[in-house]
Structure formats: C-alpha cells, structure tokens
C-alpha atoms as a PDB file:
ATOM      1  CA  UNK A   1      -6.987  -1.412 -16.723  1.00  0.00           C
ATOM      2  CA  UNK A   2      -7.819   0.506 -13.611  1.00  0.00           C
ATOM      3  CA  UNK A   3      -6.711  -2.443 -11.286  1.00  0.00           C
ATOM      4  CA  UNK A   4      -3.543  -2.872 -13.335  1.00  0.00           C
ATOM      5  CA  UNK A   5      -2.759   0.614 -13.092  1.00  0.00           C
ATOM      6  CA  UNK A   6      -3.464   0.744  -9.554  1.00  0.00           C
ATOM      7  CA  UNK A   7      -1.172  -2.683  -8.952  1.00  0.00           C
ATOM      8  CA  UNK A   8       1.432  -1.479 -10.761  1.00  0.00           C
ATOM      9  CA  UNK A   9       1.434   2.075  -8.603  1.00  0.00           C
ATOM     10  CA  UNK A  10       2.531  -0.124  -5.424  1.00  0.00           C
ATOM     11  CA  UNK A  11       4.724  -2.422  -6.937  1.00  0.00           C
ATOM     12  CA  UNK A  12       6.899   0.039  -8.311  1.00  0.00           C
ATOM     13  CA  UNK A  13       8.168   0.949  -4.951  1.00  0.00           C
ATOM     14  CA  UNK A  14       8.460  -2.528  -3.388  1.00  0.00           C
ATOM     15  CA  UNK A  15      10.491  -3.251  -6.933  1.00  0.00           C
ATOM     16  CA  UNK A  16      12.411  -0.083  -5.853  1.00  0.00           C
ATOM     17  CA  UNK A  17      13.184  -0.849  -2.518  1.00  0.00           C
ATOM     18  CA  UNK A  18      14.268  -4.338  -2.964  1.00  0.00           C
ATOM     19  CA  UNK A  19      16.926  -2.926  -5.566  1.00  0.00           C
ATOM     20  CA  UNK A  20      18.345  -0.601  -3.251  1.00  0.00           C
ATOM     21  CA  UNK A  21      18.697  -3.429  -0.479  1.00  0.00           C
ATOM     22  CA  UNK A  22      20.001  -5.313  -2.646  1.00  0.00           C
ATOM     23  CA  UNK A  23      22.415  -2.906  -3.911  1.00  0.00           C
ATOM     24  CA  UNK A  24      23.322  -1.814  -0.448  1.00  0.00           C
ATOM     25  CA  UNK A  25      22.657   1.853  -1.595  1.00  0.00           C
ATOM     26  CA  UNK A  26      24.363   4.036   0.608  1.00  0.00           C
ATOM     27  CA  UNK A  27      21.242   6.890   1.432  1.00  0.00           C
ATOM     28  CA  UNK A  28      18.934   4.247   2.197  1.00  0.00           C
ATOM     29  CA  UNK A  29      21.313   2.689   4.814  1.00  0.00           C
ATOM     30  CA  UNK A  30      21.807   5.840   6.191  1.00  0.00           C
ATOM     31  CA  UNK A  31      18.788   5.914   6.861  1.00  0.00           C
ATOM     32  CA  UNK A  32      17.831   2.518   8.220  1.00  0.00           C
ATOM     33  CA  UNK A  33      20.578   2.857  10.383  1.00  0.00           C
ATOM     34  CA  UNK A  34      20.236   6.242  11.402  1.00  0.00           C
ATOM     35  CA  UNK A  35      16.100   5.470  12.254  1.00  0.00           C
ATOM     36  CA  UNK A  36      17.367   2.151  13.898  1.00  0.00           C
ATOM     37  CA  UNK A  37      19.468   3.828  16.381  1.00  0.00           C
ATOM     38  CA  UNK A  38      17.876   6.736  17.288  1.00  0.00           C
ATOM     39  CA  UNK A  39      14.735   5.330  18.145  1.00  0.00           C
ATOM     40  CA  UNK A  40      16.393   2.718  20.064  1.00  0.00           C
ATOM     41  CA  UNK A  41      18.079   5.506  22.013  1.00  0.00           C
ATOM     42  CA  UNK A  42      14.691   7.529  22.592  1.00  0.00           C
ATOM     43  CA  UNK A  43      12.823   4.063  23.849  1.00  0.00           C
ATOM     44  CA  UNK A  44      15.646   2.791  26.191  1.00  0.00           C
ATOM     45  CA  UNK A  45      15.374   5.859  28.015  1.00  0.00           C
ATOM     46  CA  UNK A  46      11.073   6.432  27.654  1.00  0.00           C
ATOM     47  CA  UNK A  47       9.463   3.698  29.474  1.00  0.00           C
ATOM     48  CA  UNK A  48       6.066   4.506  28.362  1.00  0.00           C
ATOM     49  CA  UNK A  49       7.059   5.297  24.672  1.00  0.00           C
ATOM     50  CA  UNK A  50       8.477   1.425  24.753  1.00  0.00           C
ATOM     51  CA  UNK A  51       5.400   0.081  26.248  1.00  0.00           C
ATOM     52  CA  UNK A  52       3.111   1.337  23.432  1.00  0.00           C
ATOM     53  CA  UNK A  53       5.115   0.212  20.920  1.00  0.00           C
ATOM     54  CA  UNK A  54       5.245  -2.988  22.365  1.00  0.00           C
ATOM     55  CA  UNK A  55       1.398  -2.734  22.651  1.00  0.00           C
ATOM     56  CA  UNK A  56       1.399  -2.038  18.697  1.00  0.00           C
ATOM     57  CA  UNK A  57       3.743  -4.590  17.918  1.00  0.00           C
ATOM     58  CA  UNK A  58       1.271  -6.976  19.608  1.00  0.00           C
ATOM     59  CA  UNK A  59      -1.845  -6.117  18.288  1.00  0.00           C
ATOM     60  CA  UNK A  60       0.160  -6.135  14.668  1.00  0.00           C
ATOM     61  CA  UNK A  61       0.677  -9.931  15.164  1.00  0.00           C
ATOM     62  CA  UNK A  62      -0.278 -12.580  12.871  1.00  0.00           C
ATOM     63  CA  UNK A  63      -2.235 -14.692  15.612  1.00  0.00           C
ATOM     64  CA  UNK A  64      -4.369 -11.412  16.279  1.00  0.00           C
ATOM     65  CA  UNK A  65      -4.953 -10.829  12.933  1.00  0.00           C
ATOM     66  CA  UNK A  66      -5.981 -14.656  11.962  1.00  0.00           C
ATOM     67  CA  UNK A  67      -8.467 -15.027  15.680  1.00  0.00           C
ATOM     68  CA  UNK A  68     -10.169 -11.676  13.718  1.00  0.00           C
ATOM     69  CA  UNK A  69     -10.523 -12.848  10.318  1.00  0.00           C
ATOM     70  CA  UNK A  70     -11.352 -16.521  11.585  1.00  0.00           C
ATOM     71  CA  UNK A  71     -14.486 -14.185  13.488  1.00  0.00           C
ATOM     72  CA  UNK A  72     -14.737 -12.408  10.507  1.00  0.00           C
ATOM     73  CA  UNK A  73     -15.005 -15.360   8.028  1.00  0.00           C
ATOM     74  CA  UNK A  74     -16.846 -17.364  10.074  1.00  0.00           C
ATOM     75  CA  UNK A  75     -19.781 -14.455  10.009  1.00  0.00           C
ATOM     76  CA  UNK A  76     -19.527 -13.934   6.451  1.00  0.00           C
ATOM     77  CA  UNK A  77     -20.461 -17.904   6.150  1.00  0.00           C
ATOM     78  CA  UNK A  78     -23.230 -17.152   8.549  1.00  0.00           C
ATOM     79  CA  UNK A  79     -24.625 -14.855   6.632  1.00  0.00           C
ATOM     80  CA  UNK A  80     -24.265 -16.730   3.545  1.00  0.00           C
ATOM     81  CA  UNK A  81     -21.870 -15.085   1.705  1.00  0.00           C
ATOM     82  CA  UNK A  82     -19.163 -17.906   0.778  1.00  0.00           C
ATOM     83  CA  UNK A  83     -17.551 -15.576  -2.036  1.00  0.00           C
ATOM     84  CA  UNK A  84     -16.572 -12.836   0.558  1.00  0.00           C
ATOM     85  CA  UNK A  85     -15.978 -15.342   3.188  1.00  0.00           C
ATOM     86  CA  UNK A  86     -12.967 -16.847   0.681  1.00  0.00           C
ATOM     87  CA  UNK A  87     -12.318 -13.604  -0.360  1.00  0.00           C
ATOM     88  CA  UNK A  88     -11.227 -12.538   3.101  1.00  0.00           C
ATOM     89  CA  UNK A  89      -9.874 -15.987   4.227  1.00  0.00           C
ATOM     90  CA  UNK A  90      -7.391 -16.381   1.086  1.00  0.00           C
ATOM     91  CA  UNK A  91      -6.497 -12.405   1.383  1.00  0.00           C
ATOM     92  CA  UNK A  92      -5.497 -12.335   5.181  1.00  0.00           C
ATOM     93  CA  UNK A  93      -3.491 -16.153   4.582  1.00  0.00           C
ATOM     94  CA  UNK A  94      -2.671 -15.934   1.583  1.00  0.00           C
ATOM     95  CA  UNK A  95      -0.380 -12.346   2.799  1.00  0.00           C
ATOM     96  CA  UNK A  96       1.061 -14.347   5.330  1.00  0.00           C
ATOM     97  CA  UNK A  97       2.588 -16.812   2.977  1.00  0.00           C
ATOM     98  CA  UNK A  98       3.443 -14.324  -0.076  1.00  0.00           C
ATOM     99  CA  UNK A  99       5.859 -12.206   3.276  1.00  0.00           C
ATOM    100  CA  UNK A 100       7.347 -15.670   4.261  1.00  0.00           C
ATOM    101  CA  UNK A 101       8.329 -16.584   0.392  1.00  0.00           C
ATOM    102  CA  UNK A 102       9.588 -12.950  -0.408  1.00  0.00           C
ATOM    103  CA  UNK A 103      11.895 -12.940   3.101  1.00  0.00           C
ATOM    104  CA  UNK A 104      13.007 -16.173   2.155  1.00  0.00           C
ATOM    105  CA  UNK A 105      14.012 -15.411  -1.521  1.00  0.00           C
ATOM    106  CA  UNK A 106      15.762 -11.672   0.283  1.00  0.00           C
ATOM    107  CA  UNK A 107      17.554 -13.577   3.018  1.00  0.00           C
ATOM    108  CA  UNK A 108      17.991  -9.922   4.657  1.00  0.00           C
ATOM    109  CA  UNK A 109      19.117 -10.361   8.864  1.00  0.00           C
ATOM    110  CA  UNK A 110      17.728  -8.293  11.116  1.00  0.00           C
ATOM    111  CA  UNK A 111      18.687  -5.199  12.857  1.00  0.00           C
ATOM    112  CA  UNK A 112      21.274  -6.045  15.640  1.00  0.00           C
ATOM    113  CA  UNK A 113      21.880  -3.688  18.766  1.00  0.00           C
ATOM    114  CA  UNK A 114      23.446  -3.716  21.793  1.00  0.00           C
ATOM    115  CA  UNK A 115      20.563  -3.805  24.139  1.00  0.00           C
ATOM    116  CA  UNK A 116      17.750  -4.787  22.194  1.00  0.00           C
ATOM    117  CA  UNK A 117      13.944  -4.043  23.658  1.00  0.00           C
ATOM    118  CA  UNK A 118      12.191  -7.180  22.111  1.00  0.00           C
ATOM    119  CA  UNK A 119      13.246 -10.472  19.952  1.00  0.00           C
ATOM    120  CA  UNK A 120      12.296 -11.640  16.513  1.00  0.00           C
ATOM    121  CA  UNK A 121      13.007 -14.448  14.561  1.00  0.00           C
ATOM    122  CA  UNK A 122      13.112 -15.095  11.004  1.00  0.00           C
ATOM    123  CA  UNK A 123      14.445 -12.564   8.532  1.00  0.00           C
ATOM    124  CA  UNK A 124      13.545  -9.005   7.999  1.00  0.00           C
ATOM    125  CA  UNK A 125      12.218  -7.915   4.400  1.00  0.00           C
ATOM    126  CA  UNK A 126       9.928  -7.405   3.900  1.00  0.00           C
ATOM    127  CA  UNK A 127       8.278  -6.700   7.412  1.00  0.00           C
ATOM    128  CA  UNK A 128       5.598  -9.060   7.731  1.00  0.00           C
ATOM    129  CA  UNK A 129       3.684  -6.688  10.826  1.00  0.00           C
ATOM    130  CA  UNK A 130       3.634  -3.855   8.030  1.00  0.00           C
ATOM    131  CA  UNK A 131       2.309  -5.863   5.115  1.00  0.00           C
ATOM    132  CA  UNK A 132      -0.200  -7.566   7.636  1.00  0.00           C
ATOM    133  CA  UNK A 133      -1.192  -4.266   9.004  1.00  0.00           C
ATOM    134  CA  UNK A 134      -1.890  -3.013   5.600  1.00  0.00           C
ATOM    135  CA  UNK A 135      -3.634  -5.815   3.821  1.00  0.00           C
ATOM    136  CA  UNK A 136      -5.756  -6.589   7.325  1.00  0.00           C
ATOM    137  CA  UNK A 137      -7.099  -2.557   7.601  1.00  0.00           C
ATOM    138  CA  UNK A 138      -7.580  -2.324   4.304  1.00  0.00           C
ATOM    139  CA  UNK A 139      -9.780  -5.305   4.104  1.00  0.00           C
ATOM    140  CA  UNK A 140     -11.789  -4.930   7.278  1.00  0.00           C
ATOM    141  CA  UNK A 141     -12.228  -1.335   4.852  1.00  0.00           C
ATOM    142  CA  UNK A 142     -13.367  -3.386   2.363  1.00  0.00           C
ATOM    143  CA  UNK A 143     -15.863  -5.801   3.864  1.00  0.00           C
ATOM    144  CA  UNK A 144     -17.714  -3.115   6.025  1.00  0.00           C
ATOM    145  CA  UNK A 145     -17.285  -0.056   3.351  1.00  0.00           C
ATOM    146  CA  UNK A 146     -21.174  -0.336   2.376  1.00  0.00           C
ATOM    147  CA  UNK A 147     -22.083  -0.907   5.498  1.00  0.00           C
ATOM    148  CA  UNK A 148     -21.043   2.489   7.134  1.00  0.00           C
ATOM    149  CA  UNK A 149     -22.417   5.847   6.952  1.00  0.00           C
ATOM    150  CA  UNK A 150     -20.022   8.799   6.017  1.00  0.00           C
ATOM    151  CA  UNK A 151     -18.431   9.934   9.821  1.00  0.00           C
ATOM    152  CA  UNK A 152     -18.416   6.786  10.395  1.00  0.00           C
ATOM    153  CA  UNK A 153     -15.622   5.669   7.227  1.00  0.00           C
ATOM    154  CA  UNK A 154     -13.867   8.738   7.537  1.00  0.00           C
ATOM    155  CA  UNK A 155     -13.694   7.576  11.035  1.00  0.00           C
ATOM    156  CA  UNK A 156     -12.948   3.715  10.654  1.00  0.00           C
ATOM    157  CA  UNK A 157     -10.213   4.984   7.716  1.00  0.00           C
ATOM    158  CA  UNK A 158      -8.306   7.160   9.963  1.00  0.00           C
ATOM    159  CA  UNK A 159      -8.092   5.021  12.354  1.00  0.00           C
ATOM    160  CA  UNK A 160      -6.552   2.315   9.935  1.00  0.00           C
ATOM    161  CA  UNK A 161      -3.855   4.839   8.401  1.00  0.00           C
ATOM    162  CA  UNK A 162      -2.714   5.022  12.371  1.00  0.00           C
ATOM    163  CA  UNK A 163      -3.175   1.788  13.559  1.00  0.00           C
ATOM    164  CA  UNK A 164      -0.880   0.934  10.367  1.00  0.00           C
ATOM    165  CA  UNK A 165       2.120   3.458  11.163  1.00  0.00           C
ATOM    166  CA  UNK A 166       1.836   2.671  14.401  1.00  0.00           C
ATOM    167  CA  UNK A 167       2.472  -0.726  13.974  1.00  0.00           C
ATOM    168  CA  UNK A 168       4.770  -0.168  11.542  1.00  0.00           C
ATOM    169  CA  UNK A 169       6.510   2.486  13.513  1.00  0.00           C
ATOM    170  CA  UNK A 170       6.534   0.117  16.827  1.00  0.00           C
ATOM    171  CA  UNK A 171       8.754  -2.553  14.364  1.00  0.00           C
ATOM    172  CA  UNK A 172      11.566   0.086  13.933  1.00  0.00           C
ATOM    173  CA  UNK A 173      11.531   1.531  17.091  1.00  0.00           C
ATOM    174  CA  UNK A 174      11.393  -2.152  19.047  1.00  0.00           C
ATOM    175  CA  UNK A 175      14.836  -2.889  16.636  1.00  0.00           C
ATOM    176  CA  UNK A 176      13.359  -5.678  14.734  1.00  0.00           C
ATOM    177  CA  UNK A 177      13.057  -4.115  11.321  1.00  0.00           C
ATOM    178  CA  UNK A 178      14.517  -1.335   9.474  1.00  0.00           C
ATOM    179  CA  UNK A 179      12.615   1.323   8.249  1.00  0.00           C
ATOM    180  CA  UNK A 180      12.854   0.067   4.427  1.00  0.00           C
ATOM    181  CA  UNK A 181      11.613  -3.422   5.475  1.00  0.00           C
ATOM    182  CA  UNK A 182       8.422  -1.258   6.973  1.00  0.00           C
ATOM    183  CA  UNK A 183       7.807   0.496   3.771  1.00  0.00           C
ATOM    184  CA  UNK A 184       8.137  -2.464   1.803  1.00  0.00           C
ATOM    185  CA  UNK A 185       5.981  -4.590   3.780  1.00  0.00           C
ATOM    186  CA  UNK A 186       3.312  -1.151   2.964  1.00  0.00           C
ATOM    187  CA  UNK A 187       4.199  -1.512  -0.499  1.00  0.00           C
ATOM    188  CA  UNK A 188       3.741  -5.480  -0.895  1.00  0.00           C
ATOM    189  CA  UNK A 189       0.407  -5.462   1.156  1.00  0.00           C
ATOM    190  CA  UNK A 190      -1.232  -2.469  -1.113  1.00  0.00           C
ATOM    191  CA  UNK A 191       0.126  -4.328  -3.799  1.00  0.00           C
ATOM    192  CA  UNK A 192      -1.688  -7.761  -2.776  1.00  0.00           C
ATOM    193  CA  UNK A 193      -4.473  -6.246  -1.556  1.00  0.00           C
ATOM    194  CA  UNK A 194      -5.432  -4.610  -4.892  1.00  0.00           C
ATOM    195  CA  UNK A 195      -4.493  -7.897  -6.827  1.00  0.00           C
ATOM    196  CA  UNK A 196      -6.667  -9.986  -4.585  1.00  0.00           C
ATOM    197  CA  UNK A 197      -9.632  -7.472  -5.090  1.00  0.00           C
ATOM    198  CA  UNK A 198      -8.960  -7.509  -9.069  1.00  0.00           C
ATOM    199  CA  UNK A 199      -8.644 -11.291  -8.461  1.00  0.00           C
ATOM    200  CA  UNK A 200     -12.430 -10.966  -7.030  1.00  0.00           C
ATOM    201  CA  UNK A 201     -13.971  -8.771  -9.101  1.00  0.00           C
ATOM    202  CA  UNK A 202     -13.219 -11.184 -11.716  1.00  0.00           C
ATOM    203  CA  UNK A 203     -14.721 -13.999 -10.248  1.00  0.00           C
ATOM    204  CA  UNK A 204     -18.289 -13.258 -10.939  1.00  0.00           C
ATOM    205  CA  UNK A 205     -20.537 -15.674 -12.195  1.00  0.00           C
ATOM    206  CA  UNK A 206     -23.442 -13.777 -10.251  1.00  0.00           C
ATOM    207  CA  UNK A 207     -22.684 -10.231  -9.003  1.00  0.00           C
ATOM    208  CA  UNK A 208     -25.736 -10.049  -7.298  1.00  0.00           C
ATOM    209  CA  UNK A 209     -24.750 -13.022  -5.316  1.00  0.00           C
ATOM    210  CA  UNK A 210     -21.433 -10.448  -3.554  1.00  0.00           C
END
C-alpha cells in the first residue's frame, strides 16, 4: 500500500502535466515560453553560464549514464549479487525506453529559437536528461544507501538533488526542452523508480540473498 501510495504521489503530476500540454493551457505556456527565452537571453550573453550548462547537459547523457551502470552492474555480478545487478540494469534501460515510448505517443517538437546554443533531436516530452537524471541519482541512492555512514548520505543526497536540477536546468537554458518537459521527465523517473523498487521488493524468493 505504501509503494502504491508513493507511485501514485508522482504520477499525479506527470498525469497533470501531460493534460495541460495537451490542452495547450495558456499559464503553463507562459511559462515555458517565458523560461525558454529568458534563459536563452541570459546564456547568449554569459559565456561561462553556457559552458556549465553545457557541462551538465553532458554529464546528463544517456551514454554517461549506461558506461556507469554497465561499471556498476558489472560489480554487483562480481560480488555476486545477480538480483541487484538486474535490478539496476533493467531500472537505468528500462527508463530509457519507457522516455522514448511516452515522447513518441506525445509527439511534442522542441523549443525553436533564433540562435540556438546546442542541437537535439527527437521530440521533447517528456525530457529524457530529467527522467534519466532522476531515476540514475536515485538509484546510485539506492544501491550504496547501507553502505554509507550518516555525513556521508546527507552528503551523496545533496549532491543528487543538484546534480538533478542542474541537469535539468542546463536542458531549458541550452533551448532543447521546456520547462514542463523537465518536470515531467522528474515526475516519470520518481514515478519508475518507485515502481521498479516495488517491482523488487516483490521479487523475493530469499531476502537474505539482496
């Protein structure tokens, strides 16, 4: 019940935003737009601002993320534990391919400006940096939670609530993504992270073998 209640608590505003995309709601526009523009203004005339976003959006990439979870499965293995191993392998891919079905089935085109700072293909909701960024932190969290001492969570979770707005951040301010397609690629990732862990939990035959 505690999973369920916890899944529905992130779906509800990915259902939310998709309706008001959909619906072309006027305030939300506003605000993509508005976001869009401004921070394009700000980073065509703040080189170094640009550069770290750029830095972001690169780290937020899916062939970062999959050379670090192929490292990180490929220990898990190593240390004989197949069920986390899985765990993180079909959580990190299986992401990726939920974003590409969902921005397929929302057909939504990307920002468009007049000087743009970077280039993206593909379509634009949900953002696919934001859900990876969320579902990536938030199971490196996961794996390594027991393994940490207290500074050193509090330390390891801050730095994954920044590392994730930055990234997210870097995708609106690079002109690639509006800033609903950020938030729902937050909301979707929460929402398949806590599925995947529900998912796991359930898939016990041993639990002293996790």
């Amino acid at each position: 019940m505690l999973a369920l209640g916890a899944l529905a608590l992130v779906a509800i505003p990915f259902g939310l935003l998709l309706f008001f995309v959909q619906d072309k709601w006027e305030p939300l526009r506003e605000v993509d737009e508005g976001a869009r523009d401004d921070l394009h203004r700000f980073a065509l005339t703040h080189g170094a601002f640009t550069t770290t976003m750029k830095v972001l959006s690169t780290v937020g990439s899916a062939p970062v993320y999959f050379a670090v979870f192929a490292v990180v499965t490929g220990w898990l293995l190593y240390r004989r534990r197949p069920r986390l191993a899985a765990f993180a392998a079909v959580t990190e891919t299986g992401g990726a391919v939920l974003n590409e079905i969902v921005k397929t089935a929302v057909h939504r085109a990307r920002p468009i400006v007049a000087d743009p700072l970077a280039h993206a293909s593909g379509l634009s909701f949900p953002s696919g940096h934001a859900q990876s960024a969320v579902v990536s932190y938030s199971l490196l969290l996961v794996l390594f939670w027991n393994s940490l001492n207290r500074v050193q969570r509090w330390t390891a979770t801050t730095f994954s609530i920044a590392m994730v707005a930055g990234i997210g951040m870097s995708r609106v301010a690079l002109s690639v993504h509006y800033v609903s397609d950020v938030l729902a690629g937050y909301a979707l990732g929460a929402a398949w992270v806590v599925a995947m862990i529900a998912a796991f939990d359930s898939w016990r035959p041993a639990r002293q073998a996790r």
